[in-house]
C-alpha atoms as a PDB file:
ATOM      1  CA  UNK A   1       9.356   0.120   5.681  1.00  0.00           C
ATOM      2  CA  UNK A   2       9.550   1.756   9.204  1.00  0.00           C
ATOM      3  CA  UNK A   3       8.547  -0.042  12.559  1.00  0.00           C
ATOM      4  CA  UNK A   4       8.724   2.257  15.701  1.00  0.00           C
ATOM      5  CA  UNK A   5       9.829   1.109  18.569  1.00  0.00           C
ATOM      6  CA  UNK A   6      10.748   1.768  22.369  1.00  0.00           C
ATOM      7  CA  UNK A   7      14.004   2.135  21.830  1.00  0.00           C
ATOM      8  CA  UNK A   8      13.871   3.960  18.416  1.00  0.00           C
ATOM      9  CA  UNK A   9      13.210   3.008  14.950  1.00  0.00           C
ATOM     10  CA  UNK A  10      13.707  -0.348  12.823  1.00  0.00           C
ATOM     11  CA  UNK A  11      13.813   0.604   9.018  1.00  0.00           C
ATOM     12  CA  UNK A  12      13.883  -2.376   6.354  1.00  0.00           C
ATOM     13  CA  UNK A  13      15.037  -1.843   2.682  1.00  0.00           C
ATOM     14  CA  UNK A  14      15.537  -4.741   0.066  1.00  0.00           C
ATOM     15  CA  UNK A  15      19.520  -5.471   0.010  1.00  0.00           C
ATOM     16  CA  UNK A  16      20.384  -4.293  -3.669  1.00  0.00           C
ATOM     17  CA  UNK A  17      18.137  -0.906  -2.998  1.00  0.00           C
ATOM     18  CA  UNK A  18      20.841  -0.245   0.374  1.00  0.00           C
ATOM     19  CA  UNK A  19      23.538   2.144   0.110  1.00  0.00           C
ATOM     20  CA  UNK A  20      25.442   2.654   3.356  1.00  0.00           C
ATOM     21  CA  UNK A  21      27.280   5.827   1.902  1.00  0.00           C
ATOM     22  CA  UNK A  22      24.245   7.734   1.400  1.00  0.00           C
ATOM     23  CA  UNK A  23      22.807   6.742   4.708  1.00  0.00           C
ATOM     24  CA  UNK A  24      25.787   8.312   6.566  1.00  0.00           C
ATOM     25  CA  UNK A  25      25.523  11.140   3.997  1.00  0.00           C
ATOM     26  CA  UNK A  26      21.531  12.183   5.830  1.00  0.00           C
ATOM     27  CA  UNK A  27      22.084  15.644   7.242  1.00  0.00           C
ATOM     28  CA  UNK A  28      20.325  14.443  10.434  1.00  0.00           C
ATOM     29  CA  UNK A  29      23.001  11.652  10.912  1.00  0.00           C
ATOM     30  CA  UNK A  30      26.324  13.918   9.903  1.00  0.00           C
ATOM     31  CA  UNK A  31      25.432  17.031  10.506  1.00  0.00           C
ATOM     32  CA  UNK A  32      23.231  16.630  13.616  1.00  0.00           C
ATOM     33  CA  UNK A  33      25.637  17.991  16.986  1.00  0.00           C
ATOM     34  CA  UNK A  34      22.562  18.171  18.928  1.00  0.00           C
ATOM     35  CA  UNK A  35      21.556  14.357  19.191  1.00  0.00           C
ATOM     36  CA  UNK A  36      23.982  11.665  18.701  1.00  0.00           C
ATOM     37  CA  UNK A  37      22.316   9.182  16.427  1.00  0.00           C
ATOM     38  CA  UNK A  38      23.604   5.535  16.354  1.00  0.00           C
ATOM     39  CA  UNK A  39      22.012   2.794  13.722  1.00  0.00           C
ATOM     40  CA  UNK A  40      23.281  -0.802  13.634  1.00  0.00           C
ATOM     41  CA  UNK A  41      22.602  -2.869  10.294  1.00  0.00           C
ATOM     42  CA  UNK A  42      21.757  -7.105  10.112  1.00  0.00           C
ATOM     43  CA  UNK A  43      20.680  -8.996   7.378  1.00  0.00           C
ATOM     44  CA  UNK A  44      17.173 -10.091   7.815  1.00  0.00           C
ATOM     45  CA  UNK A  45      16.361 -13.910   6.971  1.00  0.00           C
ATOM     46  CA  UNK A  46      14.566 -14.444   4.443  1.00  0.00           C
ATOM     47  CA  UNK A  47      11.710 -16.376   5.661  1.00  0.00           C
ATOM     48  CA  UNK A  48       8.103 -15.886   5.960  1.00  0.00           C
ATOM     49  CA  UNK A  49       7.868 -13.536   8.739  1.00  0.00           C
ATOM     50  CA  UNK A  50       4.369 -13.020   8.873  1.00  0.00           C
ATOM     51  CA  UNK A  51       3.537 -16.705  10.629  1.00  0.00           C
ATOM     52  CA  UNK A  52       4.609 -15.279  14.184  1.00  0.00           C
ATOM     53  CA  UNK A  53       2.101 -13.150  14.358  1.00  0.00           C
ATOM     54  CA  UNK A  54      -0.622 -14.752  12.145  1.00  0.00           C
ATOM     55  CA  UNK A  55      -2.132 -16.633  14.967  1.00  0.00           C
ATOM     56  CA  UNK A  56      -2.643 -13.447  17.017  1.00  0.00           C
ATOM     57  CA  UNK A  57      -3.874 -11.932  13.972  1.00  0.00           C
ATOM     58  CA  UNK A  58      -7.012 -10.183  14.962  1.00  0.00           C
ATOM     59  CA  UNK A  59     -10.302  -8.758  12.839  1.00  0.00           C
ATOM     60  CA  UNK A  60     -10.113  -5.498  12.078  1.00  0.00           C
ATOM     61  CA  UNK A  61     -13.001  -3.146  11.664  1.00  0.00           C
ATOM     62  CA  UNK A  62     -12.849   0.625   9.666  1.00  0.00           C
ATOM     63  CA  UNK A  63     -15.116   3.010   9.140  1.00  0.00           C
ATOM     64  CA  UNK A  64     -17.832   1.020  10.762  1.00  0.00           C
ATOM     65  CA  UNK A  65     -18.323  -0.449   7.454  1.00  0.00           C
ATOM     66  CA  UNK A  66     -14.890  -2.696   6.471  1.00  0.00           C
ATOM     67  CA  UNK A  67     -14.038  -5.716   7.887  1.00  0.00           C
ATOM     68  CA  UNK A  68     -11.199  -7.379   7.727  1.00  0.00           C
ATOM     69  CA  UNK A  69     -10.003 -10.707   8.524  1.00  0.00           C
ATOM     70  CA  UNK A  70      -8.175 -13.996   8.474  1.00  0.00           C
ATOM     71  CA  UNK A  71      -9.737 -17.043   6.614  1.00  0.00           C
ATOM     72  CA  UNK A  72      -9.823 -18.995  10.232  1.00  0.00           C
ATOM     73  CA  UNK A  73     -12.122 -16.010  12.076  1.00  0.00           C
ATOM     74  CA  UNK A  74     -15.588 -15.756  11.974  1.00  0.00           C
ATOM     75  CA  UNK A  75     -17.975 -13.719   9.058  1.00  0.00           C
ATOM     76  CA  UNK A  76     -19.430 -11.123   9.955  1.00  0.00           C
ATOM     77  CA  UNK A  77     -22.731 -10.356   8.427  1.00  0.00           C
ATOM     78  CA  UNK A  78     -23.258  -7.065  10.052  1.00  0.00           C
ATOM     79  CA  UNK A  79     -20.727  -5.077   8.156  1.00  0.00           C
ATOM     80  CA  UNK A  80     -21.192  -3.744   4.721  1.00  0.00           C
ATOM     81  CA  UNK A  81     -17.556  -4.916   3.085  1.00  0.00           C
ATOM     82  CA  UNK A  82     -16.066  -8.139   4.226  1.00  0.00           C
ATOM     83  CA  UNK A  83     -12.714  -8.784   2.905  1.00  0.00           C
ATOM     84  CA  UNK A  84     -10.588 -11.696   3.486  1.00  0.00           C
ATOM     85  CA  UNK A  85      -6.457 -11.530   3.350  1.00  0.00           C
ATOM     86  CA  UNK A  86      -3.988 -14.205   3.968  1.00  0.00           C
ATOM     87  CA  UNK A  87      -0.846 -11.976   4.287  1.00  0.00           C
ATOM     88  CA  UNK A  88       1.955 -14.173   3.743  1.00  0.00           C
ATOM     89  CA  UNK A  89       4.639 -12.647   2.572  1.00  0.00           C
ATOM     90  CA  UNK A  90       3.326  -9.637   1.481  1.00  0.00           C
ATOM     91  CA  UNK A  91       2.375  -6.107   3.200  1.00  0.00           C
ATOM     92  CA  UNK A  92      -0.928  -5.199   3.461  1.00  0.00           C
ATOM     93  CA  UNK A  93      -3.327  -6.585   6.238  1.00  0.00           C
ATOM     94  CA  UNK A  94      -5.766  -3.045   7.080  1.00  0.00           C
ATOM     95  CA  UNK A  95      -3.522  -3.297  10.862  1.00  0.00           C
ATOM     96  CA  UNK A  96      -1.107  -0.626   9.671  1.00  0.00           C
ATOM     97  CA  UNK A  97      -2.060   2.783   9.364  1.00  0.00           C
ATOM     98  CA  UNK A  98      -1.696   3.504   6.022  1.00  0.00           C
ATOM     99  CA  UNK A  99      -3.796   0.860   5.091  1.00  0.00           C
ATOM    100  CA  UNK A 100      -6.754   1.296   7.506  1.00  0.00           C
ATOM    101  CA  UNK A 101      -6.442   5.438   6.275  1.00  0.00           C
ATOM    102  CA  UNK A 102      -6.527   4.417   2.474  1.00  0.00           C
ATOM    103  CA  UNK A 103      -9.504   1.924   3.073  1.00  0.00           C
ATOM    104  CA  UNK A 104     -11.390   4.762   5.606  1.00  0.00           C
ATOM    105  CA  UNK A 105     -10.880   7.444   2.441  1.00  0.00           C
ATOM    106  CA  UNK A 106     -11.828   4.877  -0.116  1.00  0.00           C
ATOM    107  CA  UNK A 107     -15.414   5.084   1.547  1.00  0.00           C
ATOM    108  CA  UNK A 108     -15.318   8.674   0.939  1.00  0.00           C
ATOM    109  CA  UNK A 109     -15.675   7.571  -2.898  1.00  0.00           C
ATOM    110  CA  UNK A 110     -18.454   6.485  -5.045  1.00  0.00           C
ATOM    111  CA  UNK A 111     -16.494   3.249  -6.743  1.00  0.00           C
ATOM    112  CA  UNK A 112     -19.844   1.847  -8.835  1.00  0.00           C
ATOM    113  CA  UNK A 113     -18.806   1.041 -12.076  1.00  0.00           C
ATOM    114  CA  UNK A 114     -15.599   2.966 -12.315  1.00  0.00           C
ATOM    115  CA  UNK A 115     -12.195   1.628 -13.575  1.00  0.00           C
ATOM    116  CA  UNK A 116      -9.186   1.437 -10.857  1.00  0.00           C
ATOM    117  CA  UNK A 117      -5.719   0.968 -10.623  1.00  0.00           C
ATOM    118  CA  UNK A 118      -3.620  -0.539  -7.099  1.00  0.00           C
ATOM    119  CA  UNK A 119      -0.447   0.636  -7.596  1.00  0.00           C
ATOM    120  CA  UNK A 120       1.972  -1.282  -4.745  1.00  0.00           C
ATOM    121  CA  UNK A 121      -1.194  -3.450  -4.196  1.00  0.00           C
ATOM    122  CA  UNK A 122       0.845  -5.987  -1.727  1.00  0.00           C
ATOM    123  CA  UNK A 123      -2.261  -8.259  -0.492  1.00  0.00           C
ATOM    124  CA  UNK A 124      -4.390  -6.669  -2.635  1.00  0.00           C
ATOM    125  CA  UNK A 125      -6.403  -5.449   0.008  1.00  0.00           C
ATOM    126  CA  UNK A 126      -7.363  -1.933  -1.788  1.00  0.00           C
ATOM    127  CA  UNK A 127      -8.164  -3.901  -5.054  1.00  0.00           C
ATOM    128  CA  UNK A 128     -10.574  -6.187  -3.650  1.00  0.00           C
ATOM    129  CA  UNK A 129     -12.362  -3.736  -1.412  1.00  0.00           C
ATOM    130  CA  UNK A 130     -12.472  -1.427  -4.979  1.00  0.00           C
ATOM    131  CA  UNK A 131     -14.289  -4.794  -6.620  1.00  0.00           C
ATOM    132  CA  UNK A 132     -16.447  -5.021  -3.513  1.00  0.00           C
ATOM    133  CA  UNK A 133     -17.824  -1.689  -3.668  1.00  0.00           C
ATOM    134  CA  UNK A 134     -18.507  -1.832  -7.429  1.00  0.00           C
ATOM    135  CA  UNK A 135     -15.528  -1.333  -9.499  1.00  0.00           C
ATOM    136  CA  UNK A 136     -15.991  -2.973 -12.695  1.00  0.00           C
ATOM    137  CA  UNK A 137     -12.108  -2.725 -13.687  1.00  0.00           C
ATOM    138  CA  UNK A 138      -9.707  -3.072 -11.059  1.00  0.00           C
ATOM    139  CA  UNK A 139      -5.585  -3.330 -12.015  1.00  0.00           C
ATOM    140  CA  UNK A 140      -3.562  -4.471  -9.002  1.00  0.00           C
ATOM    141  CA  UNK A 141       0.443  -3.768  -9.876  1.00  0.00           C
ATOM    142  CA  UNK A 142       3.246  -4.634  -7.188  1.00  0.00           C
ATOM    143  CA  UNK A 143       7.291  -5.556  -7.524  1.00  0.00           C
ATOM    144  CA  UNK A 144       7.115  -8.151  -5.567  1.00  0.00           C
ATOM    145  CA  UNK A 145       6.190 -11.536  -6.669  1.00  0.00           C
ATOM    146  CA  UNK A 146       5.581 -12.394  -3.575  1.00  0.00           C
ATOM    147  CA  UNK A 147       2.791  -9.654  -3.586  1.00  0.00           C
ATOM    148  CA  UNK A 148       1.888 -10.551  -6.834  1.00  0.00           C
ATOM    149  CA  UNK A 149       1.033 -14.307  -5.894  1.00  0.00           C
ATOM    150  CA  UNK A 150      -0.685 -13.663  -2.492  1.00  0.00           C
ATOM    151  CA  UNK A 151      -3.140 -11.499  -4.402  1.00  0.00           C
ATOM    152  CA  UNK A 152      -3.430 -14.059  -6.486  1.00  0.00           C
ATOM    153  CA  UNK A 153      -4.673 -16.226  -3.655  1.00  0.00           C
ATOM    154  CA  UNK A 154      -6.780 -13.403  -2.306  1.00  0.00           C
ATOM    155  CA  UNK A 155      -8.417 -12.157  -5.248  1.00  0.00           C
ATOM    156  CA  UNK A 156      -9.576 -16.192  -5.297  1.00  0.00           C
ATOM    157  CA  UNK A 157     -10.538 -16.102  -1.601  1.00  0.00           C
ATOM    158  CA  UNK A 158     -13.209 -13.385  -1.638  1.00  0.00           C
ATOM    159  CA  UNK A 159     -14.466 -14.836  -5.196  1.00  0.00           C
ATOM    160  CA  UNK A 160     -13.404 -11.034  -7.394  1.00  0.00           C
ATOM    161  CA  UNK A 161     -13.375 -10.971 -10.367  1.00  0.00           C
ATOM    162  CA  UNK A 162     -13.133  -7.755 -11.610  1.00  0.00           C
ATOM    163  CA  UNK A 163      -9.620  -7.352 -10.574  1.00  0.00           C
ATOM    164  CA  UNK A 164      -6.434  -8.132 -12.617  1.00  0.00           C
ATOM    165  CA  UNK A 165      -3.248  -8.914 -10.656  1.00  0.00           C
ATOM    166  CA  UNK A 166       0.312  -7.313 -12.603  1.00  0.00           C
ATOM    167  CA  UNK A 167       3.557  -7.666 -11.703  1.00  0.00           C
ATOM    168  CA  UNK A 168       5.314  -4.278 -12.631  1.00  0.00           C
ATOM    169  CA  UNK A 169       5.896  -1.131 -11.609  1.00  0.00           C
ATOM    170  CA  UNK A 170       4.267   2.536 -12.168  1.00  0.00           C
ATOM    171  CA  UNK A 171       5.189   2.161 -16.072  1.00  0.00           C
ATOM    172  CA  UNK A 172       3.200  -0.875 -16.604  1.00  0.00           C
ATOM    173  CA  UNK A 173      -0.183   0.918 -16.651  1.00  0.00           C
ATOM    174  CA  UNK A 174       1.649   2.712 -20.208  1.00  0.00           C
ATOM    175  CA  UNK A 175      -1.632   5.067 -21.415  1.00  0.00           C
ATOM    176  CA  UNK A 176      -4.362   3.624 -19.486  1.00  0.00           C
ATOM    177  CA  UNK A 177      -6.768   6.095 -17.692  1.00  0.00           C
ATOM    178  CA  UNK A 178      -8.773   5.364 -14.602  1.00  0.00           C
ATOM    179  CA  UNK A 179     -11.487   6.978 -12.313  1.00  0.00           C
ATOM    180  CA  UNK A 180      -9.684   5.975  -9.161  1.00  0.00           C
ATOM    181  CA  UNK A 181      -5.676   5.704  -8.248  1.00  0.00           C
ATOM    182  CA  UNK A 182      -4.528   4.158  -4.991  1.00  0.00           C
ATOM    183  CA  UNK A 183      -1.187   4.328  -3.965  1.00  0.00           C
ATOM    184  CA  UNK A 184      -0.547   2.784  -0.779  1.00  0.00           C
ATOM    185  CA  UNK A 185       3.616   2.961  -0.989  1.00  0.00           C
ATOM    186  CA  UNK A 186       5.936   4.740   0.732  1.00  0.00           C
ATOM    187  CA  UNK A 187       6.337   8.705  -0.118  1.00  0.00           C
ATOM    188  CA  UNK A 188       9.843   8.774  -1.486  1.00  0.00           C
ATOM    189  CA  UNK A 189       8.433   6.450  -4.297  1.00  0.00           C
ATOM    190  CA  UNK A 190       4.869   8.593  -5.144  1.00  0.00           C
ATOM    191  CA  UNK A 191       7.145  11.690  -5.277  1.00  0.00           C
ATOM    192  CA  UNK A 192       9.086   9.705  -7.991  1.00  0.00           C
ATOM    193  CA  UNK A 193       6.219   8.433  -9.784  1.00  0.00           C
ATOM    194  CA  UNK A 194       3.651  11.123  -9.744  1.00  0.00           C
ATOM    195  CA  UNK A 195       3.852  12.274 -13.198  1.00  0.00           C
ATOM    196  CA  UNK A 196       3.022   8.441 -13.999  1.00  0.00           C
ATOM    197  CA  UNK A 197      -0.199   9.030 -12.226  1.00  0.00           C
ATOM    198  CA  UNK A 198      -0.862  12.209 -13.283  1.00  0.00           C
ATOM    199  CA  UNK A 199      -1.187  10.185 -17.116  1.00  0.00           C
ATOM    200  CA  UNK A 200      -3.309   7.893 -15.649  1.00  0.00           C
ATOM    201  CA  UNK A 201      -5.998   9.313 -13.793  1.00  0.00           C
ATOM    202  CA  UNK A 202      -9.178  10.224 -15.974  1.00  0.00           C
ATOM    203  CA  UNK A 203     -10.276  14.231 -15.860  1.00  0.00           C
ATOM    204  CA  UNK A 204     -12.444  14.638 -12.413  1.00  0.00           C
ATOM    205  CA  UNK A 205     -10.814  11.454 -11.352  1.00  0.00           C
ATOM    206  CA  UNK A 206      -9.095  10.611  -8.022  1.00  0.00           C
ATOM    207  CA  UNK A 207      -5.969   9.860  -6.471  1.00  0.00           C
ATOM    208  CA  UNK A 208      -5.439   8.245  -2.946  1.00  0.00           C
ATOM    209  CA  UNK A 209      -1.766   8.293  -1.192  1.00  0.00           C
ATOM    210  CA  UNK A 210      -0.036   7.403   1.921  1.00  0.00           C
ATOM    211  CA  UNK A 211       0.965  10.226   3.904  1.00  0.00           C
ATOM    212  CA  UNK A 212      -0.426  12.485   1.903  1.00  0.00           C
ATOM    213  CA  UNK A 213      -0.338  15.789   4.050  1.00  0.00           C
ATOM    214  CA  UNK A 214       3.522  14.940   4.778  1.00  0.00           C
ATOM    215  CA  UNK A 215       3.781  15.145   0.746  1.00  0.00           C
ATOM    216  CA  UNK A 216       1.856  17.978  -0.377  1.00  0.00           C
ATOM    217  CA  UNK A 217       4.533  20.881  -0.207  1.00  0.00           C
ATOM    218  CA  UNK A 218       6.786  19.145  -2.503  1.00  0.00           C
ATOM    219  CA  UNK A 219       4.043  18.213  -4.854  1.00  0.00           C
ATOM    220  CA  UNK A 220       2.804  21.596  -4.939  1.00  0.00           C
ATOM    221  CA  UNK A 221       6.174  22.895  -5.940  1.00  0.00           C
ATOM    222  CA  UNK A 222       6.123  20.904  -8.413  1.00  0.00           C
ATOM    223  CA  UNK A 223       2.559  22.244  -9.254  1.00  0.00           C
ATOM    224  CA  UNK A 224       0.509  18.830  -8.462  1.00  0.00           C
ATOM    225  CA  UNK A 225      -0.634  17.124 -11.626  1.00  0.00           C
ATOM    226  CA  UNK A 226       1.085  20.027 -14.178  1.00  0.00           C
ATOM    227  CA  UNK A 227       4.418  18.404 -14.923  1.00  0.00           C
END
């Protein structure tokens, strides 16, 4: 995960998944005489991080139609999808852009009656949307237990109950097929995983992804869906 900020950027990566050699190996780092690139490294306590900010945690509307918000702020009866998320510990709250793009191209989609699977669900934000605009199958898979029981307690929340919460990874789904496939993780990990996709999603189905456009030339290489 990547957070911008004024004086550069602040990237966070799960201890056993960091490899110090390879980050001094980036081209951009050793090879780079242009711009002299600095990075400093600290071990992040492992603590709930998410309370900080949780009481400045404000609605969020997208598309017009999706709103999104915190068990302690008001309904809203004018919008079409309500969905409530208690964050937690795990990512996923429709603030980040990623999320607010994957729930603004999930209205794009006719989701009555069709079968879906959340891979990386973290709140299980996607899932729950999915169940509110007609899903009758939703799977929700994440790493994380942490993910795994905040969508737990979300999936309770807004009273789904179409949605099954997994923890697991892009194997898990084995030979299940779906209509819809979100993936709201980061690119590195859809590159690695597409061919898992590609067996999932039904013929005329759909897949949704993060940074997409960023994506697509190394997909299409690869001849997108035609491993």
């Amino acid at each position: 995960m990547f957070q911008e900020t004024e004086k550069g950027v602040k990237a966070y990566i799960e201890t056993q998944l960091f490899n110090q050699k390879e980050l001094d190996e980036l081209p951009f780092i050793k090879e780079n005489n242009e711009v002299h690139i600095s990075y400093t490294i600290a071990k992040a306590e492992n603590r709930n991080w998410n309370e900080e900010w949780e009481s400045n945690f404000k609605p969020v509307i997208i598309g017009k139609e999706i709103y999104v918000r915190a068990e302690y702020h008001m309904p809203d009866p004018t919008v079409k999808y309500e969905v409530v998320i208690q964050p937690r510990m795990a990512f996923g709250t429709g603030h980040h852009a990623t999320t607010s793009m994957m729930m603004e191209s999930m209205l794009k989609i006719d989701f009555r009656n069709k079968k879906v699977l959340d891979m990386g669900c973290g709140t299980a934000i996607l899932a729950i949307l999915a169940d509110k605009m007609g899903a009758t199958s939703i799977t929700a898979i994440d790493n994380d237990p942490n993910a795994v029981e905040n969508s737990f307690v979300n999936c309770a929340v807004n009273g789904v109950k179409a949605v099954s919460v997994l923890l697991g990874d892009a194997k898990t789904p084995g030979k299940d097929r779906y209509d819809v496939v979100l993936a709201n993780i980061n690119r590195n990990i859809i590159v690695e995983d597409i061919a898992f996709y590609d067996g999932n999603i039904l013929p005329g189905g759909s897949l949704l992804c993060q940074d997409f456009i960023s994506m697509i030339s190394n997909l299409l290489l690869k001849r997108l869906f035609h491993w």
